[in-house]
Protein backbone atom coordinates (compact mmCIF):
# COMPACT_ATOMS: atom_id res chain seq x y z
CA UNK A 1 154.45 134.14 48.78
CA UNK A 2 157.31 135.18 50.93
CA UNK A 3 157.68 134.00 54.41
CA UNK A 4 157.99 136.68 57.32
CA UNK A 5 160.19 135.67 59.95
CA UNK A 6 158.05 137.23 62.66
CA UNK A 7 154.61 135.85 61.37
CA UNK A 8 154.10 132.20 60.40
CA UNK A 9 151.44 134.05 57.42
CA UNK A 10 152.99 134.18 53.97
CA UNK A 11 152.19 137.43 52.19
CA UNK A 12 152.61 139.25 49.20
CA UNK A 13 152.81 142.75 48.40
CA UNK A 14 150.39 143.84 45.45
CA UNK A 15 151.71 148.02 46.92
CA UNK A 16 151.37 150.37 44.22
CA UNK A 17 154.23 151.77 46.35
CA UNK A 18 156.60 151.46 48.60
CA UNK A 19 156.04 148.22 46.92
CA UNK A 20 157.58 144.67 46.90
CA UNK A 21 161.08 144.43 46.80
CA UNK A 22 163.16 141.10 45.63
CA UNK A 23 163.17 138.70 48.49
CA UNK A 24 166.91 138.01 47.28
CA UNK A 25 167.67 141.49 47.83
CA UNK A 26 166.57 142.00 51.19
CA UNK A 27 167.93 138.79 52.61
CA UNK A 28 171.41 140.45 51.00
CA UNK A 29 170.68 143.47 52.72
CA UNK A 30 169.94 141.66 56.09
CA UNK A 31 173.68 139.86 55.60
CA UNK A 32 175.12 143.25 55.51
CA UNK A 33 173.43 145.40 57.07
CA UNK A 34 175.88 145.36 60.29
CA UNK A 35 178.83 145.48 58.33
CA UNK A 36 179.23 146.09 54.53
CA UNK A 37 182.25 144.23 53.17
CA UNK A 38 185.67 144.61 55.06
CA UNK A 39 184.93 148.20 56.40
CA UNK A 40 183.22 146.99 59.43
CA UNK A 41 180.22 149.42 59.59
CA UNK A 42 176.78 149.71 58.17
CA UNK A 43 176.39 151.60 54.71
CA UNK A 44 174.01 153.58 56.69
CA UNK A 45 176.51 154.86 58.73
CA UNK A 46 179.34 155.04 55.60
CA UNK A 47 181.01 158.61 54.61
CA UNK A 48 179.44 159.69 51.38
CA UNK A 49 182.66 161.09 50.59
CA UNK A 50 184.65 157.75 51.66
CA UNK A 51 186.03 155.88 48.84
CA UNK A 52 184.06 152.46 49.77
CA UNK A 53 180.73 154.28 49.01
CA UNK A 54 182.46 155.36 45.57
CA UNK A 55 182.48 152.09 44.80
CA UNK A 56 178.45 151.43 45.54
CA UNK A 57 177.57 155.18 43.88
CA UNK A 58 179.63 154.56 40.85
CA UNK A 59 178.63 150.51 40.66
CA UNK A 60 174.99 151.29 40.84
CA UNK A 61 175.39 154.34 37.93
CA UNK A 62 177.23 151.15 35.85
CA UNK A 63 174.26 148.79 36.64
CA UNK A 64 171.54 150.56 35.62
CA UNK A 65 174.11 151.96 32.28
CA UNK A 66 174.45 148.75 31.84
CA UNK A 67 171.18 147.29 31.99
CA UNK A 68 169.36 150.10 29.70
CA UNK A 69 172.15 150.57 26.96
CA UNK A 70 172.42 154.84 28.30
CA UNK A 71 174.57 156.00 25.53
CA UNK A 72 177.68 157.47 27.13
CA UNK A 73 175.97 161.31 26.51
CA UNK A 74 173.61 160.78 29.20
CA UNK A 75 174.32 161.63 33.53
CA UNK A 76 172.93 159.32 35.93
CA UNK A 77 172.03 161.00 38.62
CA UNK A 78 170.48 160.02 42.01
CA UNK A 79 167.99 162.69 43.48
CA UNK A 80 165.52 162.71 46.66
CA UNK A 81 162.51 164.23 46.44
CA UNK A 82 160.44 161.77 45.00
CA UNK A 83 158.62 162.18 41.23
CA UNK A 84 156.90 165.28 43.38
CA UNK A 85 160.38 166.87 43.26
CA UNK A 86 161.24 166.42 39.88
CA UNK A 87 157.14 167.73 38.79
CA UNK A 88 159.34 171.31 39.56
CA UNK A 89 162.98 170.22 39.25
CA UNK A 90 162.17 169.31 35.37
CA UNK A 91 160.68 173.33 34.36
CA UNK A 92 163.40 174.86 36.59
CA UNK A 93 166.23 172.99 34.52
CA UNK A 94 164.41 173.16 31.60
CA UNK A 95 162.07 175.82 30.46
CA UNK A 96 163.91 179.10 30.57
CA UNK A 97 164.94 178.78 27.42
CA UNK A 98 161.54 179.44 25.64
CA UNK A 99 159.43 179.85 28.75
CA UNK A 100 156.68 177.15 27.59
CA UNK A 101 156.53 173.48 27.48
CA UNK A 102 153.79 170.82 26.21
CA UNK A 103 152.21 168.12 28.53
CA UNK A 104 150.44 165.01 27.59
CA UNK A 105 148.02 164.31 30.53
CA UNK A 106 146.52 161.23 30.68
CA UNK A 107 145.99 160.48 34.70
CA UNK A 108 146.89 162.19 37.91
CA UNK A 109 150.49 161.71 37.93
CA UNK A 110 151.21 163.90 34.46
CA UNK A 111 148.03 166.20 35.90
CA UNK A 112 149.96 167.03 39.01
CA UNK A 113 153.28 167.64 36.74
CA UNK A 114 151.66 169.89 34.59
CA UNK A 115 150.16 172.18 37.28
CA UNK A 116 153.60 172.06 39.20
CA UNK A 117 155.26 173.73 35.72
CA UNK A 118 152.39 176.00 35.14
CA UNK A 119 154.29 178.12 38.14
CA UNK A 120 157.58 178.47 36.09
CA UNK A 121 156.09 179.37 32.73
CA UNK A 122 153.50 178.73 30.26
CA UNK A 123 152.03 174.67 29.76
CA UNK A 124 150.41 173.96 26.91
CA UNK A 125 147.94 171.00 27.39
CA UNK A 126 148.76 168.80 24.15
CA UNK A 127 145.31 166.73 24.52
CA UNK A 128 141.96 167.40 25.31
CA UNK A 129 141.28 168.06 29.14
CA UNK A 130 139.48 164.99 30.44
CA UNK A 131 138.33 163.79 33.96
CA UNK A 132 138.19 159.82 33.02
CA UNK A 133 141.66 158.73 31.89
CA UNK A 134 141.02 155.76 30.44
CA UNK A 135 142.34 155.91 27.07
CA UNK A 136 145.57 157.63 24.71
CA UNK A 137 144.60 160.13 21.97
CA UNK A 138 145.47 159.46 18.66
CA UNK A 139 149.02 161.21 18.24
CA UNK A 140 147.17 163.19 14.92
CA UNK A 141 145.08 164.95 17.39
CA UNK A 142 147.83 165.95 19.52
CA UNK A 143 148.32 170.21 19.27
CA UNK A 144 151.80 170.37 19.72
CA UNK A 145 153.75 173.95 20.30
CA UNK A 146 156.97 173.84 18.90
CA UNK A 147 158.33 176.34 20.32
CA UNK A 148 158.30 174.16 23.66
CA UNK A 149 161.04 173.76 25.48
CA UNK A 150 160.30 169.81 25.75
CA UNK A 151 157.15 167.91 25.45
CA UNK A 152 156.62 166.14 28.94
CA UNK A 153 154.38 162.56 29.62
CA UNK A 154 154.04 159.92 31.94
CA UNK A 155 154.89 156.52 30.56
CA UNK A 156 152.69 154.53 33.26
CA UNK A 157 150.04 155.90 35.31
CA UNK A 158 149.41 153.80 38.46
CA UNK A 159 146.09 155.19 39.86
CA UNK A 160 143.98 155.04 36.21
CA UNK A 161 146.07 151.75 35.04
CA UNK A 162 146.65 153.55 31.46
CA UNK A 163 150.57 152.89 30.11
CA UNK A 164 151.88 154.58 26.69
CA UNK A 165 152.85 151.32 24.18
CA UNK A 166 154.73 153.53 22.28
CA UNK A 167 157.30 156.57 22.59
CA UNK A 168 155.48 160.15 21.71
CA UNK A 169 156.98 161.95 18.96
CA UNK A 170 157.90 165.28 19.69
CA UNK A 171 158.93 166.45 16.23
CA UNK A 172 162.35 167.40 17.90
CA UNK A 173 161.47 168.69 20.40
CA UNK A 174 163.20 167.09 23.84
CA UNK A 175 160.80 164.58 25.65
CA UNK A 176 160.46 164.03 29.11
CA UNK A 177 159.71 160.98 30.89
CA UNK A 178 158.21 160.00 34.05
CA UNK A 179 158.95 156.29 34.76
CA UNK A 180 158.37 155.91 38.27
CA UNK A 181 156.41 153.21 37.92
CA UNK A 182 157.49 150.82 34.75
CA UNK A 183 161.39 151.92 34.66
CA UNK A 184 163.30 148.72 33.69
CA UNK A 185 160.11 146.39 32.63
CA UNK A 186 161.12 146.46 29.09
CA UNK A 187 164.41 147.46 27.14
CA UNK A 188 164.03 151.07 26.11
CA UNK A 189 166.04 153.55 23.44
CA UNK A 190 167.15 155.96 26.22
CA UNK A 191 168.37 157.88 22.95
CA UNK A 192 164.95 159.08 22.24
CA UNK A 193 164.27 161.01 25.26
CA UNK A 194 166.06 164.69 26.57
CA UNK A 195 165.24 162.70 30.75
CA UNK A 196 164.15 160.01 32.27
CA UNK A 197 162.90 160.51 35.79
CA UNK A 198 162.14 157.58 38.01
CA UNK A 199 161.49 157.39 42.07
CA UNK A 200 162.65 153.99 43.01
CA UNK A 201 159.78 152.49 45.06
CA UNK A 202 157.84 150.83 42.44
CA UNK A 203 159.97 149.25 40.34
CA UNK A 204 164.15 149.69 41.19
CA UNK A 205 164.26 149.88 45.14
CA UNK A 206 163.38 151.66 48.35
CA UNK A 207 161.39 155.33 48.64
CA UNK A 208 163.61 158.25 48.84
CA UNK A 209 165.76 157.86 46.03
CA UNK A 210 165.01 159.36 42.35
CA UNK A 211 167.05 157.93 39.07
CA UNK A 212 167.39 160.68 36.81
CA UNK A 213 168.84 160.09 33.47
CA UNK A 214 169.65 163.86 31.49
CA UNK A 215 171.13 164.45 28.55
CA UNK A 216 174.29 166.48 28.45
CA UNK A 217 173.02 168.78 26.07
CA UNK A 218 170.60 170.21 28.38
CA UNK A 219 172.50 170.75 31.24
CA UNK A 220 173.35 174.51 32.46
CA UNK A 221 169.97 175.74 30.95
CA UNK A 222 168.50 176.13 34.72
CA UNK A 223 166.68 179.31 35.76
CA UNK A 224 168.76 181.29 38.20
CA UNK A 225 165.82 180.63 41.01
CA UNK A 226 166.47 176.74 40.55
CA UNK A 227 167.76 175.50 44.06
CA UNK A 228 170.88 174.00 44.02
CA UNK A 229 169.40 170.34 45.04
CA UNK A 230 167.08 170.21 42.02
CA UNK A 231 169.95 171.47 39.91
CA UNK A 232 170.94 168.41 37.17
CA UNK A 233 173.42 170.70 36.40
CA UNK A 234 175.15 170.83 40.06
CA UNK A 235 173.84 167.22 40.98
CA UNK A 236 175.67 165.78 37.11
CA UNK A 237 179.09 167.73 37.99
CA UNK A 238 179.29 166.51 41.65
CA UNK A 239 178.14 163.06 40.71
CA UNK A 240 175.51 163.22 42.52
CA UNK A 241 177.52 164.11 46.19
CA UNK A 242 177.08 167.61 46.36
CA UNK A 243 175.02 167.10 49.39
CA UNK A 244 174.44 163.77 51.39
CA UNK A 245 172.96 161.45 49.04
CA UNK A 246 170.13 159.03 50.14
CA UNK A 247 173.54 156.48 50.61
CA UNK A 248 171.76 153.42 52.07
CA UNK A 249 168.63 153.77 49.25
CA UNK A 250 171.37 153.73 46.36
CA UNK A 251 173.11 150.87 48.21
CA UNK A 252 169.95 148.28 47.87
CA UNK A 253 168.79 150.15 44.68
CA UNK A 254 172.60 148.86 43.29
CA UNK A 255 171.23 145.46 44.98
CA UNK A 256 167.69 145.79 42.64
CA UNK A 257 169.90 145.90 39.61
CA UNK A 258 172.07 143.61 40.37
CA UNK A 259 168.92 141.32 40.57
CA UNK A 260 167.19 142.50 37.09
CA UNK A 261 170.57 141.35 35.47
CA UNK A 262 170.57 137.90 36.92
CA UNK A 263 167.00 137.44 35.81
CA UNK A 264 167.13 138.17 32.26
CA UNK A 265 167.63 142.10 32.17
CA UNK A 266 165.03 144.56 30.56
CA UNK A 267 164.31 141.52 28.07
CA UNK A 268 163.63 139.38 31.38
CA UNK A 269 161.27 141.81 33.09
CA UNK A 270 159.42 142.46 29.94
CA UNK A 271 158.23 138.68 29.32
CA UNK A 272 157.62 138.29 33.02
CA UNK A 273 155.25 141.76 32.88
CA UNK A 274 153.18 140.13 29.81
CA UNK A 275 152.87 137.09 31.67
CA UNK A 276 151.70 138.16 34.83
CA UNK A 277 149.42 141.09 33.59
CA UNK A 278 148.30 138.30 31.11
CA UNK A 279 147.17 136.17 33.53
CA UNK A 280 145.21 138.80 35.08
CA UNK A 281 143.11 140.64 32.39
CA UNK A 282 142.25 137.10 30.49
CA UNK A 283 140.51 136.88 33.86
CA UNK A 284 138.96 139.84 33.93
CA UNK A 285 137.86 139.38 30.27
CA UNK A 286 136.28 136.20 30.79
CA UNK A 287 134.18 137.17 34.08
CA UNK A 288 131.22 138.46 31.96
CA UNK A 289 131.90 141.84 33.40
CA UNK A 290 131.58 140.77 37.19
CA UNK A 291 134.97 142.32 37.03
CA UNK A 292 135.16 145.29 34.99
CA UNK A 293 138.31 147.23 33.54
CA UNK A 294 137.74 150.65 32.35
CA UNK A 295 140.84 151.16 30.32
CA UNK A 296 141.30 150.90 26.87
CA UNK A 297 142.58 147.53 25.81
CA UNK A 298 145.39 149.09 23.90
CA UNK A 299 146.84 151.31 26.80
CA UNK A 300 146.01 148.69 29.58
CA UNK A 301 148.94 149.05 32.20
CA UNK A 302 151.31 145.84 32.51
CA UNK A 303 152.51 147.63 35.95
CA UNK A 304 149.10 148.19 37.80
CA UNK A 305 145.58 146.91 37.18
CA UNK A 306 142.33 148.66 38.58
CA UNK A 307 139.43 146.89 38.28
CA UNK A 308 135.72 147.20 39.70
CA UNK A 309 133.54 144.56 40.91
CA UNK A 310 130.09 144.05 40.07
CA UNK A 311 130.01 146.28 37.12
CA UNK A 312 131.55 150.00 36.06
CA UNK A 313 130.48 151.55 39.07
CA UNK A 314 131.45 148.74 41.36
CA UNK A 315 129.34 146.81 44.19
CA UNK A 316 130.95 148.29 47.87
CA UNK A 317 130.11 145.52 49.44
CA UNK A 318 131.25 142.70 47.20
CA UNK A 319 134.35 145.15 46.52
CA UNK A 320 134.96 144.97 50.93
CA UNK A 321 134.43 141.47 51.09
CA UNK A 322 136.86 140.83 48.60
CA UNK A 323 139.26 142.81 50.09
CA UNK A 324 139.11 141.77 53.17
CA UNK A 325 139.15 137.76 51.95
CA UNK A 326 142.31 138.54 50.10
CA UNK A 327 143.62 140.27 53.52
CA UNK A 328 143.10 137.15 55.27
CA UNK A 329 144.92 135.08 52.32
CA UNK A 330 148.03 137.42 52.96
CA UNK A 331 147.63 139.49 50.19
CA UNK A 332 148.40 142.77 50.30
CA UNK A 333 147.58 146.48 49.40
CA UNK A 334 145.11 145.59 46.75
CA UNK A 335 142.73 148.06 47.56
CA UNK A 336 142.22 151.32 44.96
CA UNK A 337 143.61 154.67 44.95
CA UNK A 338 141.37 156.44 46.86
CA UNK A 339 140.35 158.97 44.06
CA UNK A 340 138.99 156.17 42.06
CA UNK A 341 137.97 153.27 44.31
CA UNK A 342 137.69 149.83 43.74
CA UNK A 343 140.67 147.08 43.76
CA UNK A 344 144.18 147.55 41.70
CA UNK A 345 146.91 145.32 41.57
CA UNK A 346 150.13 146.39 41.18
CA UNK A 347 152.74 143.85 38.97
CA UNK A 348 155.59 145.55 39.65
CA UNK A 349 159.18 143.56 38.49
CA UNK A 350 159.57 142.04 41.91
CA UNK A 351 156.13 139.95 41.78
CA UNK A 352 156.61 136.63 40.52
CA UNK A 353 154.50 135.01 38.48
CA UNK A 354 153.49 132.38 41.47
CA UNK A 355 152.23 135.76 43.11
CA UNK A 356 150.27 136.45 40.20
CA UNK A 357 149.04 133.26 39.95
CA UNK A 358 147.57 133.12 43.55
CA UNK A 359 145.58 136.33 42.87
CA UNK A 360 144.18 135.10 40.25
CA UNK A 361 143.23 131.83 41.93
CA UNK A 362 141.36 133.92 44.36
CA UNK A 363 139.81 136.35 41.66
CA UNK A 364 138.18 133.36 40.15
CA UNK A 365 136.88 131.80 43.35
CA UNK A 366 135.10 134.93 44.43
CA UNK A 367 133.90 135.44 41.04
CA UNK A 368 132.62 131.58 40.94
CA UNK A 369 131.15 132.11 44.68
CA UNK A 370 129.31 135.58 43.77
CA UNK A 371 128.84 135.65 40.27
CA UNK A 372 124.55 135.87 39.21
């Protein structure tokens, strides 16, 4: 648990987001936050156009380069508005071309994409339409279109807890990714993929910023109603400082990867993710269904765990009282999304395995003092 100057109660963060961030980081961030280097001022208040911030916008593009192997055909951009943005940023720099795409929906986040595109042109729903995403089609059963412009997914869904193990093949056709929420868990073949989309406040830094990864190839394909901020095209040639970047968000997000390289990289995050999400569903398994898990065993998310208690359907009041006993233990945010209910925990890179390890202490004390 981290210790809050202002309280003498440790706490920890189980946020499916804003969530955690590296204690290391923000005690950097504290250091500077006055002044930044030798310039004397906060990077809050720094020119984006000044050559010190050149230095953090281009070092933080190198970091993340760096710590993902992005083959030297790919921009790195840095966008704001949030995965939301880039649910219509992704059809408006994409689609024209054929005027249809595919999307793999498998919770609410890829849902919400696909009825964002279905304003720009045609969607073609590649599996069955489903209101309890708890599991991955086969890929055989997939109906593919390929005359798509790109086939679209999301890699980790936080409110249903269901995470791809595997990279969809698109028989050619340009795949799109939404990382938001397991970005830099695990090394990943960035060759495989047309973009990578990623809002930072899950797994690389602060809300407000977006990592986009695109492609070269499929820049200057946007339709002539794209706005100029959701432009890769515009946003890849200006390096990403056609308009006031989120400055002070790319700063600590630099910070966050800074961080995932001194603790093992990709390769680091990954073991830590198996550990801690481990540690977790071996308890759930072994409560005799007092805590239950509706996902699929082979999609289970390493990133964020929802569970009921007290059976599928979940006991309310057992389901409060836990809540509010891990509340007064200092931990944080574990309640569901509030379209599904019941308790999630989110594992995100900056929880340590001590973290993990305290939730699960509790988990099994509540289960010992309320089990039949």
């Amino acid at each position: 648990m981290s210790e809050n100057s202002t309280s003498s109660t440790p706490v920890i963060n189980f946020g499916a987001g804003p969530a955690k961030l590296p204690e290391e980081v923000l005690q950097e961030v504290q250091r500077e936050l006055l002044y930044y280097g030798t310039t004397n001022i906060s990077v809050m208040e720094m020119s984006h156009r000044s050559a010190d911030y050149a230095v953090i916008n281009d070092g933080t593009q190198q970091a993340v380069r760096d710590l993902l192997n992005i083959p030297d055909n790919y921009k790195i951009l840095f966008m704001q508005g949030g995965g939301t943005g880039l649910f219509a940023a992704v059809p408006l720099n994409l689609m024209s071309e054929t005027g249809c795409a595919d999307y793999i929906v498998t919770g609410s986040w890829s849902a919400k994409a696909a009825k964002e595109a279905m304003k720009y042109g045609k969607v073609n729903m590649v599996v069955p339409k489903t209101d309890s995403y708890v599991d991955i089609p086969e890929q055989n059963t997939w109906i593919l279109n390929p005359n798509a412009s790109y086939v679209y997914y999301c890699a980790n869904e936080t409110v249903h807890g269901v995470e791809f193990p595997f990279i969809p093949d698109t028989q050619g056709i340009p795949l799109v990714a939404d990382m938001s929420s397991n970005i830099l868990s695990q090394p990943l073949d960035v060759s495989k993929f047309g973009v990578i989309f990623a809002g930072a406040q899950k797994n690389i830094g602060p809300a407000g910023v977006t990592l986009v990864i695109v492609r070269e190839d499929l820049l200057g394909k946007a339709a002539v109603t794209c706005p100029t901020v959701l432009d890769f095209t515009v946003m890849a040639k200006d390096n990403s400082l056609h308009n006031t970047p989120p400055t002070f968000l790319i700063y600590v997000m630099g910070l966050v990867f800074k961080w995932i390289k001194r603790n093992g990289g990709a390769e680091g995050m990954k073991r830590m993710a198996k550990e801690k999400s481990g540690i977790i569903y071996d308890l759930i398994s072994s409560s005799n269904n007092f805590y239950y898990c509706p996902v699929k065993s082979a999609v289970c998310s390493r990133m964020n765990i929802p569970f009921r208690i007290g059976g599928p359907n979940g006991n309310d009041d057992l389901e409060k009282e836990f809540l509010s006993g891990a509340q007064k233990l200092g931990m944080l945010q574990l309640k569901g999304h509030r379209s599904v209910g019941g308790i999630r925990a989110s594992l995100y890179n900056a929880i340590t395995v001590d973290n993990t390890k305290a939730l699960a202490a509790y988990m099994k004390e509540f289960y010992q003092t309320h089990k039949k």
